[in-house]
N, C-alpha and C. Protein backbone atom coordinates (compact mmCIF):
# COMPACT_ATOMS: atom_id res chain seq x y z
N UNK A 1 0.84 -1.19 0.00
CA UNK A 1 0.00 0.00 0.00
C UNK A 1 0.88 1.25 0.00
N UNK A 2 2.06 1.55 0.82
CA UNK A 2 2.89 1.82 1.09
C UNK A 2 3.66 2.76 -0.47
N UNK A 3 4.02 1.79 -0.75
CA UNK A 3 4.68 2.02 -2.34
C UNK A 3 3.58 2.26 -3.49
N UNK A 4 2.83 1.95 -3.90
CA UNK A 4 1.60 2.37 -3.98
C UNK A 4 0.98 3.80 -4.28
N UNK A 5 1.10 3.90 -2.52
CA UNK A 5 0.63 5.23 -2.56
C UNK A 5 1.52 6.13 -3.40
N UNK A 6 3.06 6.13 -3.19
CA UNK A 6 4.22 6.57 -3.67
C UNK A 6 4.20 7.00 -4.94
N UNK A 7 3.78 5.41 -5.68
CA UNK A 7 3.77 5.53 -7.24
C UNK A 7 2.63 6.54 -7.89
N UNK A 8 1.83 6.63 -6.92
CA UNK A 8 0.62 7.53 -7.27
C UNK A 8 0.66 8.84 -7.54
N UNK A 9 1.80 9.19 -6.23
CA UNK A 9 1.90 10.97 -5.82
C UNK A 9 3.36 11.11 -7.18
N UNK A 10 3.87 10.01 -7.53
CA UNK A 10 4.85 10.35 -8.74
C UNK A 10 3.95 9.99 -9.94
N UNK A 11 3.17 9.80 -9.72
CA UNK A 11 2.25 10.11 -11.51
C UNK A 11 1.83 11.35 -11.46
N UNK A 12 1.19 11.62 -10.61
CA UNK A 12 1.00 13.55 -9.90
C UNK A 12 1.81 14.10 -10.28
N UNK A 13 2.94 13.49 -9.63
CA UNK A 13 3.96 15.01 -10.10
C UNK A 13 4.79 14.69 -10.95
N UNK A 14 4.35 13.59 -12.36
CA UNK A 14 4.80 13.50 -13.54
C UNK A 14 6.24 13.20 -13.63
N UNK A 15 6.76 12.40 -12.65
CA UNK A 15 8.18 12.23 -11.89
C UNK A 15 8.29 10.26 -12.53
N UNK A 16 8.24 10.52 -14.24
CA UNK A 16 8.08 9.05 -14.50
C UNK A 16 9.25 8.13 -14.42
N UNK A 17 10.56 8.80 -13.90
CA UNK A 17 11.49 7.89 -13.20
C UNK A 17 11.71 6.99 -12.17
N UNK A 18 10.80 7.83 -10.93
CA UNK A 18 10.47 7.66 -9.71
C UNK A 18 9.16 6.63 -9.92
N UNK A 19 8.20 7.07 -10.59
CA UNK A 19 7.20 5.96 -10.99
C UNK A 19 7.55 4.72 -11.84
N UNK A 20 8.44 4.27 -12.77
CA UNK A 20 8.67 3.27 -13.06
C UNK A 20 9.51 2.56 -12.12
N UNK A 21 10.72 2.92 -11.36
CA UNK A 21 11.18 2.51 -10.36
C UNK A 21 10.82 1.44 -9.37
N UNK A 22 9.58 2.81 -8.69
CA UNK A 22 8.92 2.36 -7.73
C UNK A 22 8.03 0.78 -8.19
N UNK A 23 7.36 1.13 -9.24
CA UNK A 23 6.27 -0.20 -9.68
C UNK A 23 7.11 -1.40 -10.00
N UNK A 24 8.24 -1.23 -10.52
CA UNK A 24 8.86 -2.26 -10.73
C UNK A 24 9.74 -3.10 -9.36
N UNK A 25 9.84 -2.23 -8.25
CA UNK A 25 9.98 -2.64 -6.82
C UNK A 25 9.19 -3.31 -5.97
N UNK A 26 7.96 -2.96 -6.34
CA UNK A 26 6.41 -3.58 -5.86
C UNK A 26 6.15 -4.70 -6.66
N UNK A 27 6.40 -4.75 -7.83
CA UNK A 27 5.90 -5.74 -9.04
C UNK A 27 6.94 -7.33 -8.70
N UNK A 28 8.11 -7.27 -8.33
CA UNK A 28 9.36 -7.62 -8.05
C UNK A 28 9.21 -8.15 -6.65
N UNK A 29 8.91 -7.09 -5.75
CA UNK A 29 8.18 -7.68 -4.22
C UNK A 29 6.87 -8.74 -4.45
N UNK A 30 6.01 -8.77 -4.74
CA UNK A 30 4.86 -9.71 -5.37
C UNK A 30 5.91 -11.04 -5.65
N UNK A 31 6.59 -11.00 -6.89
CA UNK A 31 6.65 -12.36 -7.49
C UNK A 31 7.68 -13.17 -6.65
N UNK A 32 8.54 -11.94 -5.60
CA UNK A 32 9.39 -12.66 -4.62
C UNK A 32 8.26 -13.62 -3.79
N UNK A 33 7.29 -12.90 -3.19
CA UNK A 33 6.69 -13.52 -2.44
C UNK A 33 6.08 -14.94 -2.54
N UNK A 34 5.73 -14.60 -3.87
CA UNK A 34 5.14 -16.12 -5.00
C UNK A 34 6.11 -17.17 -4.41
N UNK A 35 7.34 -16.90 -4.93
CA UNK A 35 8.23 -17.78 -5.15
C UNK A 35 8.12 -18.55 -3.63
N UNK A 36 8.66 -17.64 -2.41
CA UNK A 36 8.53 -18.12 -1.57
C UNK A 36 7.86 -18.99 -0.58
N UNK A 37 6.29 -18.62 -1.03
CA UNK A 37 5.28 -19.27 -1.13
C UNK A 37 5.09 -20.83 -1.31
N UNK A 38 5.56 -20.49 -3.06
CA UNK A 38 5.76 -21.98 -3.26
C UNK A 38 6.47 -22.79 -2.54
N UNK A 39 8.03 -22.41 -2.40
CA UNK A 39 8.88 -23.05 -1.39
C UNK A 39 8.47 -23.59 -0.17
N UNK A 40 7.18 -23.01 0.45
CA UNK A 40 6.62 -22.99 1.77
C UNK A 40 5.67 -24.23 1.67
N UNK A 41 5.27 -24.85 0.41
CA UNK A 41 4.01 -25.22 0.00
C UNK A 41 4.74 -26.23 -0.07
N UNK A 42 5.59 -26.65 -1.08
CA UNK A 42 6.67 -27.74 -1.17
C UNK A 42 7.39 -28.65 -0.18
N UNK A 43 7.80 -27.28 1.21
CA UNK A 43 8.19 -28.39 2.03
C UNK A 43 7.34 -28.42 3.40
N UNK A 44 6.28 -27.75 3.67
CA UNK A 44 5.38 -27.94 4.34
C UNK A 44 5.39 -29.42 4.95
N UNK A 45 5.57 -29.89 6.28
CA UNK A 45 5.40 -31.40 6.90
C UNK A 45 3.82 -31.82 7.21
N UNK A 46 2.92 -30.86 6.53
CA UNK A 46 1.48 -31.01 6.56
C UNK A 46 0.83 -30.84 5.12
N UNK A 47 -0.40 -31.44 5.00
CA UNK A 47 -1.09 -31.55 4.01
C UNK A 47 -2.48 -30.67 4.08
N UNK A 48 -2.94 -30.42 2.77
CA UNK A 48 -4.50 -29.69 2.82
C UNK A 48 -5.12 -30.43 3.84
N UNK A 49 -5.42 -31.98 3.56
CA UNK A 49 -6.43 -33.00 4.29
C UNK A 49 -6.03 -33.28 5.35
N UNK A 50 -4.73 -32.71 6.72
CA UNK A 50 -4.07 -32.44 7.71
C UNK A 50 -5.26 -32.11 8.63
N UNK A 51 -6.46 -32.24 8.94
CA UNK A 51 -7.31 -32.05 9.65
C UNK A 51 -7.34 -30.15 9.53
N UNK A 52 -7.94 -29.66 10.65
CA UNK A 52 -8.52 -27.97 10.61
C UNK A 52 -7.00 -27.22 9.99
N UNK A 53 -6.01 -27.32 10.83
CA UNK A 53 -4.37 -26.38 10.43
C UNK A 53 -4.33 -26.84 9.05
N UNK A 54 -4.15 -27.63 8.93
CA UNK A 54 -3.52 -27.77 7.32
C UNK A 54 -4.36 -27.38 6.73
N UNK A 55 -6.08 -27.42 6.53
CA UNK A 55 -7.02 -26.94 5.77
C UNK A 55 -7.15 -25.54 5.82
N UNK A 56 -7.05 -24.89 7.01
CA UNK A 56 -7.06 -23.59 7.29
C UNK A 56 -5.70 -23.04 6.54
N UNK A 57 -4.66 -23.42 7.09
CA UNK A 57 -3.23 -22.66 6.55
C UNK A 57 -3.69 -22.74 4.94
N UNK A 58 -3.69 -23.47 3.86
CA UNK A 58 -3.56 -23.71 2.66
C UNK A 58 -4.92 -22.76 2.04
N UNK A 59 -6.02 -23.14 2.61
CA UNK A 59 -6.95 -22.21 2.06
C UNK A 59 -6.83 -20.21 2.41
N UNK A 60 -5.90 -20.09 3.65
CA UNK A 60 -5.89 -18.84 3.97
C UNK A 60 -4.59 -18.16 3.06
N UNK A 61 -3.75 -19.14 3.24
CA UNK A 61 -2.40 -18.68 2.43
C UNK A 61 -2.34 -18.87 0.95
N UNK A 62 -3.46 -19.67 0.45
CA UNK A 62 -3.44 -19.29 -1.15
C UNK A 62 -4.60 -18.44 -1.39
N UNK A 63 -5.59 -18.29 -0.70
CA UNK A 63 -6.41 -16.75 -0.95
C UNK A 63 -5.01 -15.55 -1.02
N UNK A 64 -4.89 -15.47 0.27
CA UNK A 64 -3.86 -14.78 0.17
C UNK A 64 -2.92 -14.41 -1.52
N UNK A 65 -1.74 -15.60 -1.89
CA UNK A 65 -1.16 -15.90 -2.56
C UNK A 65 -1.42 -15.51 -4.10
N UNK A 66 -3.01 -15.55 -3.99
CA UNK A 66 -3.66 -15.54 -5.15
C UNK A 66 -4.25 -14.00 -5.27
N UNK A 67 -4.59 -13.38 -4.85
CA UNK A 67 -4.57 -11.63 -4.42
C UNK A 67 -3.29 -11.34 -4.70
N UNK A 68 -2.36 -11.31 -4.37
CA UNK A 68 -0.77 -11.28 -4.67
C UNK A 68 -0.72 -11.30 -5.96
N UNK A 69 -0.75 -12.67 -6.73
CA UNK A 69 -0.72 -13.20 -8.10
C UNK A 69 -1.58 -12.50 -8.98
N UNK A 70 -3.00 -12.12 -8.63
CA UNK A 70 -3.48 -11.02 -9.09
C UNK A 70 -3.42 -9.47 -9.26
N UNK A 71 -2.27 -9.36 -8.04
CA UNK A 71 -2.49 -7.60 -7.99
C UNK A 71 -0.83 -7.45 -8.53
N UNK A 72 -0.06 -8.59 -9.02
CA UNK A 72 1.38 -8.16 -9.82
C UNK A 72 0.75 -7.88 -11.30
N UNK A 73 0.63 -8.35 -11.28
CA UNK A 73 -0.17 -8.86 -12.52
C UNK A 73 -0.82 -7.75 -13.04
N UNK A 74 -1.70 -7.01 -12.14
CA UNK A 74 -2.46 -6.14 -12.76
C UNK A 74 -1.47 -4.30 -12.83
N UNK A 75 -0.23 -4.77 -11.50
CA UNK A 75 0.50 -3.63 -11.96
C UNK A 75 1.64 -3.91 -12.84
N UNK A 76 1.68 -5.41 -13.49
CA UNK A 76 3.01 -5.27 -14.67
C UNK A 76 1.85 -4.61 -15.96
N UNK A 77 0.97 -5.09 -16.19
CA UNK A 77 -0.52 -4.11 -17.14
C UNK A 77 0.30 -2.67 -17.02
N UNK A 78 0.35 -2.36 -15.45
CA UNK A 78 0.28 -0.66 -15.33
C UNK A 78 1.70 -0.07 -15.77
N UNK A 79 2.91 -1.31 -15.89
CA UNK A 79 3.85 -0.77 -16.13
C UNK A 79 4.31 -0.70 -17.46
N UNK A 80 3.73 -1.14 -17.99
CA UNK A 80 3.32 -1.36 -20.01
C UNK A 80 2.87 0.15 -19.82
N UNK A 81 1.93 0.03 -19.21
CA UNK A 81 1.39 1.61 -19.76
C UNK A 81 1.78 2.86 -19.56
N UNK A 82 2.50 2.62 -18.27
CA UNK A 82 3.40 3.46 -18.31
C UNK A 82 4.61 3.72 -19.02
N UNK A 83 5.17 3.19 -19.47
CA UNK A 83 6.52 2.77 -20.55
C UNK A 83 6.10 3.46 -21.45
N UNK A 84 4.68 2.98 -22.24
CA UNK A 84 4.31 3.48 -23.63
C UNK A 84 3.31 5.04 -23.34
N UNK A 85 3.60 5.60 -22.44
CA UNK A 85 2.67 6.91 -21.79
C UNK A 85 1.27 6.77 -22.15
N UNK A 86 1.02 5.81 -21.51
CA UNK A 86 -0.44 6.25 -21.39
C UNK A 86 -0.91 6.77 -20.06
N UNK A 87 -0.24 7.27 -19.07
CA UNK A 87 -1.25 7.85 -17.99
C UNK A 87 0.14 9.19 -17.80
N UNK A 88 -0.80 9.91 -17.45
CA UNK A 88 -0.50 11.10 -16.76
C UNK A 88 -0.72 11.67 -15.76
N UNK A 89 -0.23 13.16 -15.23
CA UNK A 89 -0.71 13.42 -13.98
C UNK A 89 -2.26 13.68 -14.06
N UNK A 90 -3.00 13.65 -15.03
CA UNK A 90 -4.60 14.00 -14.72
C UNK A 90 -4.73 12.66 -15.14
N UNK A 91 -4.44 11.72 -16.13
CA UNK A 91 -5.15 10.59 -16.94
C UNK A 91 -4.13 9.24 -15.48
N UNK A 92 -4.86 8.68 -14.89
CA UNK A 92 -4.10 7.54 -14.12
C UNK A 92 -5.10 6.68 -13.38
N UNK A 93 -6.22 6.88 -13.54
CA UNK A 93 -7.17 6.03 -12.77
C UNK A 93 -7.22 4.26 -12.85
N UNK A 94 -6.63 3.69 -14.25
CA UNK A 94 -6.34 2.69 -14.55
C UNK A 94 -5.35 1.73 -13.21
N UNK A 95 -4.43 2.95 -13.29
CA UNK A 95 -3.78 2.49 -11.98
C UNK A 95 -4.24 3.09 -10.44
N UNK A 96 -4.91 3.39 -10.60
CA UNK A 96 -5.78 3.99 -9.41
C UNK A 96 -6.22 2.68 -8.64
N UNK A 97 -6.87 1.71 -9.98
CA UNK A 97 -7.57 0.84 -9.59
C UNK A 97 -7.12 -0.70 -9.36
N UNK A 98 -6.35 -0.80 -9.97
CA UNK A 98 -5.41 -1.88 -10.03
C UNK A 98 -4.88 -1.69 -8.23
N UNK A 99 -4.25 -0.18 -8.19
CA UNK A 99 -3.43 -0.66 -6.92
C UNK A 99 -4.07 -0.54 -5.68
């Protein structure tokens, strides 16, 4: 949210160095997390069918995981568009919404 907000107040102030930067730091944070994720999933000493913990952990941490996987996703979109200028300090709601 954090960075985010950041990338926002540098589309404002048309600072598209600071805004590609930033998204690609956030975009980069996301797919780290993926990765890790998986790693977590892989060597996990419990299973989904692990009674309540294992059903709980796996269904909470891939909601999770999957919000993640969705919201990189929707800011590598924002970083295409930014590259090829499509948003500006008035035109940016695209990424308004995404982030």
């Amino acid at each position: 949210i954090l960075l985010a907000t950041g990338i926002d107040h540098s589309l404002i102030n048309n600072n598209l160095k600071s805004t590609t930067h930033s998204i690609i730091i956030t975009i980069s944070l996301g797919f780290y997390f993926t990765i890790l994720q998986i790693i977590e999933y892989i060597e996990a000493s419990f299973s989904i069918s692990d009674r309540i913990y294992g059903s709980t952990f796996f269904v909470a941490t891939g909601f999770h995981g999957l919000h993640v996987i969705i919201g990189s996703t929707f800011l590598l979109i924002c970083l295409l568009h930014i590259l090829i200028n499509h948003f500006s300090s008035s035109h940016h709601f695209g990424f308004e919404t995404a982030a």
